[in-house]
N, C-alpha and C. Protein backbone atom coordinates (compact mmCIF):
# COMPACT_ATOMS: atom_id res chain seq x y z
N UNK A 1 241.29 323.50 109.14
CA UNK A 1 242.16 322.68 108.31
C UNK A 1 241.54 322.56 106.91
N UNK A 2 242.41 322.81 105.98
CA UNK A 2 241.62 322.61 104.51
C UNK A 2 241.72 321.15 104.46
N UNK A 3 240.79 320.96 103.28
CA UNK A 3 240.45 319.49 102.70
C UNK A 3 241.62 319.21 101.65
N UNK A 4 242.08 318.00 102.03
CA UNK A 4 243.43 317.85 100.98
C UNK A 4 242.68 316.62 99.78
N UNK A 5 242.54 317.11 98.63
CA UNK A 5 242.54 315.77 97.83
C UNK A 5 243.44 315.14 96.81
N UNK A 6 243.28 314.27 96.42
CA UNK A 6 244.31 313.78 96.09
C UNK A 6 243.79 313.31 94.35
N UNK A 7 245.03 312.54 93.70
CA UNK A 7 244.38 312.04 92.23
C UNK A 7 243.55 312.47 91.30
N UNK A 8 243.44 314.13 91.39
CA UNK A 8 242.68 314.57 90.59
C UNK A 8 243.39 315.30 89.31
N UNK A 9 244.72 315.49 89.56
CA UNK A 9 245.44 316.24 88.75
C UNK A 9 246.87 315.53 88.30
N UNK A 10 247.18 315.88 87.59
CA UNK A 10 248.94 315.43 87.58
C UNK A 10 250.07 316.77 87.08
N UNK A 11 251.21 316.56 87.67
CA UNK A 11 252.31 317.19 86.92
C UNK A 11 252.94 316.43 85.99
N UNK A 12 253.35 316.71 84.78
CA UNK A 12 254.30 315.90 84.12
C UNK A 12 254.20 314.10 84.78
N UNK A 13 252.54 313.70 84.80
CA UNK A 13 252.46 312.25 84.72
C UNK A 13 252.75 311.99 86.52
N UNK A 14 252.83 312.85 87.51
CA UNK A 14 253.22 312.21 88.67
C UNK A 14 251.25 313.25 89.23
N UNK A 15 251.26 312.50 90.17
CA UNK A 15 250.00 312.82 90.95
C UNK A 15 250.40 313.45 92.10
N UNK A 16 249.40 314.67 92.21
CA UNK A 16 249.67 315.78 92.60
C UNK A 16 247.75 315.66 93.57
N UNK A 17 248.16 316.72 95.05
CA UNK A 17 247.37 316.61 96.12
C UNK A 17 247.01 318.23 95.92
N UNK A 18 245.60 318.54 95.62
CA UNK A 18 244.91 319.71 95.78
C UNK A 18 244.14 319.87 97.38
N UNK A 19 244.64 321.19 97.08
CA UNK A 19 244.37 322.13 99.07
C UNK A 19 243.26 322.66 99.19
N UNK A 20 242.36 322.85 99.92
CA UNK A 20 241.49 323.76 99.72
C UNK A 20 240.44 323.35 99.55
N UNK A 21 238.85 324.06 99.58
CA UNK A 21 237.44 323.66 99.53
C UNK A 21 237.18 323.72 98.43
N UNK A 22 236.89 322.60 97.50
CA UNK A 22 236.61 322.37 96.56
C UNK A 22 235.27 322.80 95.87
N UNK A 23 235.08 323.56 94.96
CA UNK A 23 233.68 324.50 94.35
C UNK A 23 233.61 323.10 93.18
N UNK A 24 231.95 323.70 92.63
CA UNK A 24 231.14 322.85 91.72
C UNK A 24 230.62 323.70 91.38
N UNK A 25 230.30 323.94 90.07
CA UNK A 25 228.66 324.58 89.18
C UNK A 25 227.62 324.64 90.01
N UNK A 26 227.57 325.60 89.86
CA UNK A 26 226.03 326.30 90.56
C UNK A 26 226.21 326.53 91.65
N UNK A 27 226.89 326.33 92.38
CA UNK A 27 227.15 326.85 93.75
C UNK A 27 227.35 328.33 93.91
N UNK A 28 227.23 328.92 94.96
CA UNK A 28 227.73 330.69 95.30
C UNK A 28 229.26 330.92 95.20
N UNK A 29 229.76 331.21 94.43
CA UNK A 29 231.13 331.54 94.67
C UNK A 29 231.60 332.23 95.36
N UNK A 30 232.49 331.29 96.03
CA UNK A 30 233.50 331.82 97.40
C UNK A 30 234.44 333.29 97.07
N UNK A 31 234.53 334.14 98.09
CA UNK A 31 234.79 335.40 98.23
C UNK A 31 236.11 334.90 98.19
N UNK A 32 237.57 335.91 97.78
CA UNK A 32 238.90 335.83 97.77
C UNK A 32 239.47 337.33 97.98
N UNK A 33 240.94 337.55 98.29
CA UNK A 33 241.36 338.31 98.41
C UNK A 33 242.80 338.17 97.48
N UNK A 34 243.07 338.55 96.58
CA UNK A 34 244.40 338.70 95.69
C UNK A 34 244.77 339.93 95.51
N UNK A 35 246.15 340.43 94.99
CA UNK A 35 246.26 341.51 94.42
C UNK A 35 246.80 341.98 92.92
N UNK A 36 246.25 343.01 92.81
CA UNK A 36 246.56 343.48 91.34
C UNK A 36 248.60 344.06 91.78
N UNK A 37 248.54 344.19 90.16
CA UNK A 37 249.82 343.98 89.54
C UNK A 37 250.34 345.77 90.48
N UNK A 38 249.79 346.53 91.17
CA UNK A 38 249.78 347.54 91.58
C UNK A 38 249.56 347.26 93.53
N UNK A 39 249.57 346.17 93.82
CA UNK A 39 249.56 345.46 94.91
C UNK A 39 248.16 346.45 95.75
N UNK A 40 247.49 346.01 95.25
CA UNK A 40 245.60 346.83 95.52
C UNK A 40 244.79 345.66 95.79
N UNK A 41 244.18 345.43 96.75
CA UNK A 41 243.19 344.04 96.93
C UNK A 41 242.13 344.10 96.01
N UNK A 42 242.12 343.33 95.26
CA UNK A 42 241.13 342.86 94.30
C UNK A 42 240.38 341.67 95.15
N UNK A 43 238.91 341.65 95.36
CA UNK A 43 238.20 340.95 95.41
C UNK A 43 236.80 339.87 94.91
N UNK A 44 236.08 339.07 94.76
CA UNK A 44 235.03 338.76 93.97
C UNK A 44 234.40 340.12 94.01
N UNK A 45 233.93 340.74 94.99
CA UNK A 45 232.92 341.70 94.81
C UNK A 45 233.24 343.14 94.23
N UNK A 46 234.86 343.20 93.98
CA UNK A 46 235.10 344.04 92.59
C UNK A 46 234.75 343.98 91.66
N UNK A 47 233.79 343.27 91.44
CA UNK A 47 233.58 342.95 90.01
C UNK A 47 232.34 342.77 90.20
N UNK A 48 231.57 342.92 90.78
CA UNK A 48 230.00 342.86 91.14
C UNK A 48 229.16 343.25 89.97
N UNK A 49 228.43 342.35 90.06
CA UNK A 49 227.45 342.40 88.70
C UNK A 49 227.96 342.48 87.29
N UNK A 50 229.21 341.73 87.30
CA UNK A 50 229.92 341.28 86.21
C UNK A 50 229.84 339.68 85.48
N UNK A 51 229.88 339.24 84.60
CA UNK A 51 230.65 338.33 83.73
C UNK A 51 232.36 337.96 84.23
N UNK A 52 232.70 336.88 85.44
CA UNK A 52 233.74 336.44 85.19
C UNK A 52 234.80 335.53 84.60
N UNK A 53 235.01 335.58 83.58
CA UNK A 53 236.51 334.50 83.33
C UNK A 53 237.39 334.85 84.42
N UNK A 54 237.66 333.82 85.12
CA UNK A 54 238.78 333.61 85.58
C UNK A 54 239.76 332.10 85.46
N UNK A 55 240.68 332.52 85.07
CA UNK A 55 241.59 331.69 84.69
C UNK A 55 242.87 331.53 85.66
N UNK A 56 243.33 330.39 85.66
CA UNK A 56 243.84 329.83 86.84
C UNK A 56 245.21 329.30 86.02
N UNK A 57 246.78 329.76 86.81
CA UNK A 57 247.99 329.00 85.99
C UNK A 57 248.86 329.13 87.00
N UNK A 58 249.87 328.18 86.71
CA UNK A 58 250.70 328.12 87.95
C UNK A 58 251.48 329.30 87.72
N UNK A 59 252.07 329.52 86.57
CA UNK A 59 253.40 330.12 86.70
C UNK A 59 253.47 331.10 85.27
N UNK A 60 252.82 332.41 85.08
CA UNK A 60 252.81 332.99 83.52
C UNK A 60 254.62 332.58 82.70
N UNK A 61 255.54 332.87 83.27
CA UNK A 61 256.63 332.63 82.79
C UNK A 61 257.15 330.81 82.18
N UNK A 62 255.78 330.10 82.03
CA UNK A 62 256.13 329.26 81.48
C UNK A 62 255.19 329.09 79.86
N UNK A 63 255.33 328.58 79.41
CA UNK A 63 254.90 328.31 77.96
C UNK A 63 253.53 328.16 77.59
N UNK A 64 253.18 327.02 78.66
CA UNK A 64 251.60 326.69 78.60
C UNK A 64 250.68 328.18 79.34
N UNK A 65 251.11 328.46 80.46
CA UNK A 65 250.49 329.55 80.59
C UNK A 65 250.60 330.95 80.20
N UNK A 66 251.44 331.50 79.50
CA UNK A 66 251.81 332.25 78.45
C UNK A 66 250.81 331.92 77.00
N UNK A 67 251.18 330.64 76.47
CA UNK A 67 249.80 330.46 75.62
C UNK A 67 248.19 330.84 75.95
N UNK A 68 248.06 330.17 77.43
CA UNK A 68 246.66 330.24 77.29
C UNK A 68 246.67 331.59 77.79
N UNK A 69 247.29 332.33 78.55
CA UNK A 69 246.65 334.08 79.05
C UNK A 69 246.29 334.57 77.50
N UNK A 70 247.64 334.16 76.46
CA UNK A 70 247.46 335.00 75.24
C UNK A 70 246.18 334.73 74.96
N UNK A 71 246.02 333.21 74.59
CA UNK A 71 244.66 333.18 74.09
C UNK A 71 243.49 333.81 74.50
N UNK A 72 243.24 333.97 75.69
CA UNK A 72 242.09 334.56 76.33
C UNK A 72 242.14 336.04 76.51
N UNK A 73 243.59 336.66 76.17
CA UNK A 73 242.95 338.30 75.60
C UNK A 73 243.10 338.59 74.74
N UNK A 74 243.16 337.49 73.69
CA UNK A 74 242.99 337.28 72.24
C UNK A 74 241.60 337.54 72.24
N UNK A 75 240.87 336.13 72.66
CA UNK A 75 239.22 336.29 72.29
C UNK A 75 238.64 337.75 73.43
N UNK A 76 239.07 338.32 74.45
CA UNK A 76 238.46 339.29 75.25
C UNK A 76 238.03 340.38 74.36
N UNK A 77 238.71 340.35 73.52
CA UNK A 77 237.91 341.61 72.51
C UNK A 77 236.98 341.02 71.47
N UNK A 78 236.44 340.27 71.68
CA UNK A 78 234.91 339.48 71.20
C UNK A 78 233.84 339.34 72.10
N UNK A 79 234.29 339.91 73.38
CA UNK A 79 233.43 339.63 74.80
C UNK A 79 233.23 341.32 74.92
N UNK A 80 231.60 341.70 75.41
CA UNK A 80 231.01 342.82 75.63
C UNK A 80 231.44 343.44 76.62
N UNK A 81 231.18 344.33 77.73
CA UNK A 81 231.94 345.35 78.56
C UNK A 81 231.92 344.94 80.29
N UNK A 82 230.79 343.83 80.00
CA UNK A 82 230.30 343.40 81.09
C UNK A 82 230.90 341.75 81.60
N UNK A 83 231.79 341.87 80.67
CA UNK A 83 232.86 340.60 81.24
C UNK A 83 234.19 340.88 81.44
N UNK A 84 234.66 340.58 82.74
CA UNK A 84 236.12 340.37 83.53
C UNK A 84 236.57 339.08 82.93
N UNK A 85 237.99 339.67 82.74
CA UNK A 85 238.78 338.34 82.75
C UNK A 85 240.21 338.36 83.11
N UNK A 86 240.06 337.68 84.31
CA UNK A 86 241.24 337.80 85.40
C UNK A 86 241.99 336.57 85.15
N UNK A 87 243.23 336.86 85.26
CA UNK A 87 244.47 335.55 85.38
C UNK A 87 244.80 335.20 86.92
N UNK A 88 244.92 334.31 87.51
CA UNK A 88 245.33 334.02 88.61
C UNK A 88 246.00 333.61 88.77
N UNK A 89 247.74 334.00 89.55
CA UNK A 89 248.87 332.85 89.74
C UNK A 89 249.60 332.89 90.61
N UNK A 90 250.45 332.28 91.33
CA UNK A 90 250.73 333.01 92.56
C UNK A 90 252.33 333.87 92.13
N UNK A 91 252.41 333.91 90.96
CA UNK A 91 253.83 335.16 90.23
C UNK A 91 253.83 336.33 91.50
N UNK A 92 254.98 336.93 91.59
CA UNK A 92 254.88 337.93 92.29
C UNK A 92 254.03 339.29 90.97
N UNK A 93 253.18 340.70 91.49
CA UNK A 93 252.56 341.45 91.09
C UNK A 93 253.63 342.13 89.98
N UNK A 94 255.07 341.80 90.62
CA UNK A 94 256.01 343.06 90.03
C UNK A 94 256.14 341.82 88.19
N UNK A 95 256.12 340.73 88.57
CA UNK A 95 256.83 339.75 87.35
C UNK A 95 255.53 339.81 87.38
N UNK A 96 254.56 339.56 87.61
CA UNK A 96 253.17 339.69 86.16
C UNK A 96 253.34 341.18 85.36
N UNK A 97 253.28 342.13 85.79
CA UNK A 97 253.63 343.53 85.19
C UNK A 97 254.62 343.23 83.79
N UNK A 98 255.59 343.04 84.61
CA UNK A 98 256.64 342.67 83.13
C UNK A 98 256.04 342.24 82.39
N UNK A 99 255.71 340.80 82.45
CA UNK A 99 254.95 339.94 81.63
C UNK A 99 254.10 340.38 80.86
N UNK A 100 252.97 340.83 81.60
CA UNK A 100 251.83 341.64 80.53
C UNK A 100 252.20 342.43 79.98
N UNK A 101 253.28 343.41 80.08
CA UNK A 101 254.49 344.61 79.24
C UNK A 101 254.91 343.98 78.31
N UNK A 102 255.43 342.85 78.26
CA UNK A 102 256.36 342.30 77.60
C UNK A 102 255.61 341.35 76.66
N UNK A 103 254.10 340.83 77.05
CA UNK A 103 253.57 340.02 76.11
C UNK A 103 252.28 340.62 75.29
N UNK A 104 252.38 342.07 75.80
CA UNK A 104 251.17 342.86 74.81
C UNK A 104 249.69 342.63 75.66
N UNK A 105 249.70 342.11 76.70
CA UNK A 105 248.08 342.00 77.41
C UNK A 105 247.72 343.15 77.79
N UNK A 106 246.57 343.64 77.01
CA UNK A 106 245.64 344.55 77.86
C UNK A 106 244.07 344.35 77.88
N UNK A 107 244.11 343.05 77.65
CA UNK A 107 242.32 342.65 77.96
C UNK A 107 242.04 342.16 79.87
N UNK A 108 243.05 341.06 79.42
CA UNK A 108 243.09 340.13 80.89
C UNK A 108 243.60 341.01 82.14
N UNK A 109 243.30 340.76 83.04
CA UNK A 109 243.81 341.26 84.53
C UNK A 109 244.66 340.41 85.01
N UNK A 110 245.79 340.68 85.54
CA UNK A 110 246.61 339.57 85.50
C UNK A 110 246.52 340.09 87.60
N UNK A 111 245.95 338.92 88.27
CA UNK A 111 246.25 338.77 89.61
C UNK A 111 247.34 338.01 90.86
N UNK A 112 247.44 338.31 91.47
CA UNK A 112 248.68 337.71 91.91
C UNK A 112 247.87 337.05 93.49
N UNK A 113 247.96 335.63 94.04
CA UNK A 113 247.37 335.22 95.20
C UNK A 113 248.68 334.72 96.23
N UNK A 114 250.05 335.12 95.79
CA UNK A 114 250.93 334.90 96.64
C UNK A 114 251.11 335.66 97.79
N UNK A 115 250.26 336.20 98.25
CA UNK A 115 250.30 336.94 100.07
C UNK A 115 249.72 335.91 100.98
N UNK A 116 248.07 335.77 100.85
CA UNK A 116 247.36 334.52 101.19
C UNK A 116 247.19 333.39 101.13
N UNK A 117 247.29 333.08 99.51
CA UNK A 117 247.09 331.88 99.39
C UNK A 117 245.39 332.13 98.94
N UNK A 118 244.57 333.02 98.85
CA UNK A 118 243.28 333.25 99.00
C UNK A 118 242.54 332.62 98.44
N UNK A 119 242.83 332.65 97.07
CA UNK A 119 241.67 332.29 95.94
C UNK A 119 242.15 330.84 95.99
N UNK A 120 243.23 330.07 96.03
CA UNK A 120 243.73 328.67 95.82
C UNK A 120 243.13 327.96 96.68
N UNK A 121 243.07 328.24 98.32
CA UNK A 121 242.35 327.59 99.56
C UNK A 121 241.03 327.21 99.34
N UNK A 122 240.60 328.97 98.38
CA UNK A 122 238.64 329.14 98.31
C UNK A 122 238.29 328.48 97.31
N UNK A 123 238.65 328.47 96.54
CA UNK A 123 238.56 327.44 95.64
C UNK A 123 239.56 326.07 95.37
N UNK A 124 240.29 325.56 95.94
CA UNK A 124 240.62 324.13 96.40
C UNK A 124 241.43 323.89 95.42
N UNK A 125 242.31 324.89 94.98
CA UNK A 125 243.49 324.80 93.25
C UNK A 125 244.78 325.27 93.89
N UNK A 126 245.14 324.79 95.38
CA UNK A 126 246.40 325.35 95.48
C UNK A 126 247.15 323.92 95.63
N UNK A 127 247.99 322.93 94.79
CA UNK A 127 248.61 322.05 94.62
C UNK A 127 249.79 321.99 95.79
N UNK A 128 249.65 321.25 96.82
CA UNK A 128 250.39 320.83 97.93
C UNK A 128 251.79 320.92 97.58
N UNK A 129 251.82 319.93 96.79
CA UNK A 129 253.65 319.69 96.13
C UNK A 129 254.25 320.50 95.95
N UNK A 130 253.66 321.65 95.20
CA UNK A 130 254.73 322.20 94.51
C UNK A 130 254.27 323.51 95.00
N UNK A 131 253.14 324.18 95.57
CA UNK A 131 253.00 325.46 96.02
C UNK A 131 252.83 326.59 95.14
N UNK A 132 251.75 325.57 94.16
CA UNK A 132 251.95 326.42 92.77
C UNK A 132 249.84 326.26 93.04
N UNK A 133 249.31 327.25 91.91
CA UNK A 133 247.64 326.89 91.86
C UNK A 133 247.79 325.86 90.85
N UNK A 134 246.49 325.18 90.25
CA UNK A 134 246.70 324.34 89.65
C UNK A 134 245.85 325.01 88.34
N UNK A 135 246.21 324.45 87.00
CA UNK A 135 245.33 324.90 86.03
C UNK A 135 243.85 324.82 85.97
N UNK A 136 243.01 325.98 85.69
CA UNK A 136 241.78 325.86 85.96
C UNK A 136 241.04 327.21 85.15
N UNK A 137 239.70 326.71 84.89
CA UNK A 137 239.17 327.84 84.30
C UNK A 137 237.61 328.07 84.84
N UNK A 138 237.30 329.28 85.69
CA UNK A 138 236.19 329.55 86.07
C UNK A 138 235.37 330.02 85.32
N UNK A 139 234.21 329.89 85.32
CA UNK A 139 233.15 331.13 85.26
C UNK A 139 232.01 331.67 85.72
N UNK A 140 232.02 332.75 86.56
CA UNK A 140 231.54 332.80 87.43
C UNK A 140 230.10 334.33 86.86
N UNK A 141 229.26 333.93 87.22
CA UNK A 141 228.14 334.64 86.31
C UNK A 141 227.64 336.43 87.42
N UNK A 142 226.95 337.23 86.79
CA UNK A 142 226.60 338.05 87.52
C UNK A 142 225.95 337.98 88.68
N UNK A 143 225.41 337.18 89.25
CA UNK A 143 224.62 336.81 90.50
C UNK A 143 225.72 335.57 91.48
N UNK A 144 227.04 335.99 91.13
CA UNK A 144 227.76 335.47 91.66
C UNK A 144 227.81 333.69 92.04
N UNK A 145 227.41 332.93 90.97
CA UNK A 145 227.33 331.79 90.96
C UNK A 145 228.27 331.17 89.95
N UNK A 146 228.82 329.70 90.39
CA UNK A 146 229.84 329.31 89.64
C UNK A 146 229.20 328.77 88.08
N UNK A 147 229.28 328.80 87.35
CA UNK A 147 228.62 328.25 86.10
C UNK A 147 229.12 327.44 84.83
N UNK A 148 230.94 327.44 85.29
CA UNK A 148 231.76 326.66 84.69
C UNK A 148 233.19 326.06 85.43
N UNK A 149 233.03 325.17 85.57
CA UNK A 149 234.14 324.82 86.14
C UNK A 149 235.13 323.87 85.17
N UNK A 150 236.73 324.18 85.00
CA UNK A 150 237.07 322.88 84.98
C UNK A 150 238.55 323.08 85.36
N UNK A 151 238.96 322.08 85.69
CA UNK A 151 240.06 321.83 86.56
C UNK A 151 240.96 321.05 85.72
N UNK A 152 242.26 321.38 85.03
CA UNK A 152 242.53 320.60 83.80
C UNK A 152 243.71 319.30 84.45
N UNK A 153 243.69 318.20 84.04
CA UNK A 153 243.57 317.08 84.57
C UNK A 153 245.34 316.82 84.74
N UNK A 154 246.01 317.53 83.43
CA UNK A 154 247.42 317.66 83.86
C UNK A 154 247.87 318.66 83.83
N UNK A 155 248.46 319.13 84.55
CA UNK A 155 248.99 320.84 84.93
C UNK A 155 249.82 321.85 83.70
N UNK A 156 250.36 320.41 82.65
CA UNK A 156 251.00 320.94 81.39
C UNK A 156 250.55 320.92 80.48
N UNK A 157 249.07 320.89 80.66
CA UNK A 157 248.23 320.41 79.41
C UNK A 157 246.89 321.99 79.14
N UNK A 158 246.53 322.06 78.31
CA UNK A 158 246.06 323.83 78.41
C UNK A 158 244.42 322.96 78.31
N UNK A 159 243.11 324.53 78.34
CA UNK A 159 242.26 324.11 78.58
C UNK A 159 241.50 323.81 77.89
N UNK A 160 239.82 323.96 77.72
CA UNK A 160 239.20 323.79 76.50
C UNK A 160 238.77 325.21 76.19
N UNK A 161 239.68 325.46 75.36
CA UNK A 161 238.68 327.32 75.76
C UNK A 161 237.67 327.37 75.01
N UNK A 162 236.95 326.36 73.99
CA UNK A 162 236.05 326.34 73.48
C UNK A 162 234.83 326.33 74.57
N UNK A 163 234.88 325.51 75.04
CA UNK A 163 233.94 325.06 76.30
C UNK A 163 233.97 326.25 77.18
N UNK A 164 235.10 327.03 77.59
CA UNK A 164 235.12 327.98 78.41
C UNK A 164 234.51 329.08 77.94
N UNK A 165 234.66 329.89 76.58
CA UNK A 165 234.62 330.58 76.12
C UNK A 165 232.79 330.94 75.72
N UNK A 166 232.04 329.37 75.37
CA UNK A 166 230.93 329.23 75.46
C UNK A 166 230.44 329.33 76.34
N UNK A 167 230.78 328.95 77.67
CA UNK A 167 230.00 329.18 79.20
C UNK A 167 229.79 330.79 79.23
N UNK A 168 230.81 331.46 78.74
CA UNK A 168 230.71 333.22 78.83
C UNK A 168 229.67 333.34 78.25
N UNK A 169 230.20 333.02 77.23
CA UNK A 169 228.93 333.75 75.47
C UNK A 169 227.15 333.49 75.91
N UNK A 170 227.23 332.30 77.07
CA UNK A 170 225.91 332.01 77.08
C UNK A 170 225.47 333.01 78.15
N UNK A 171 226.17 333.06 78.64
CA UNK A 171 225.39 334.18 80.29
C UNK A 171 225.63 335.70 79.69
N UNK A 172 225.46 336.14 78.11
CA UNK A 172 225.79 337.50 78.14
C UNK A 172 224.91 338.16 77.10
């Protein structure tokens, strides 16, 4: 049974119940199974001995997360060869494709966790209510440890990518 918590997040001002085992900084980051926009299992250990951004949105076809993917393969071409930066949402693979077609992304990896549920459970961002992940921004370092976490407090509200963007810059 996953751990359900509660009051940590909101939608549009109503409080919203997160699923899943909840990660912290410094911990080992939990293994997942998602797929690429080519429906191919992408896993943590695809990326082995990498620099990860991973970024967390409910839904690319909405505004806020459309902003922030842009932003982050905006700055990806300021980041060296040895950093990933994956989008996570549970969109189907075929509507992220469009999307990244249609919005010019070719830094970010745009992943899809709607088969399993994988990465939302393993990391504790899959929002009960609505069956959506919740906004969030990882970073997860080459020795596979978490090294940034944050979990943004209302689901319509974008992140600090300053803060995020620095957690990278420092591990590289």
């Amino acid at each position: 049974m996953s751990e359900e918590r509660a009051k940590l997040i909101t939608f549009k001002g109503n409080s919203m119940t997160l699923v899943g085992e909840p990660v912290h900084e410094g911990q080992k980051a939990p293994n997942f199974k998602v797929v690429d926009n080519g429906l191919n299992p992408v896993t943590l250990q695809s990326s082995a001995g990498k620099i990860r951004l991973i970024t967390v949105v409910p839904s690319l076809d909405t505004p806020v997360c459309d902003s922030m993917t842009r932003h982050f393969n905006q700055h990806a071409a300021n980041l060296p060869d040895n950093v990933v930066i994956y989008t996570i949402s549970l969109d189907l693979p075929f509507a992220q494709a469009r999307w990244c077609g249609n919005a010019g992304i070719e830094k970010v990896q745009t992943l899809s966790d709607y088969q399993e549920r994988s990465f939302g459970l393993s990391y504790g961002l899959l929002i009960k209510e609505l069956k959506l992940l919740a906004r969030a921004v990882v970073v997860i370092d080459a020795d596979d440890h978490i090294r940034y976490l944050e979990i943004v407090p209302e689901v319509t509200a974008e992140p600090d990518y300053d803060a995020a963007l620095a957690a990278v810059k420092s591990l590289v």
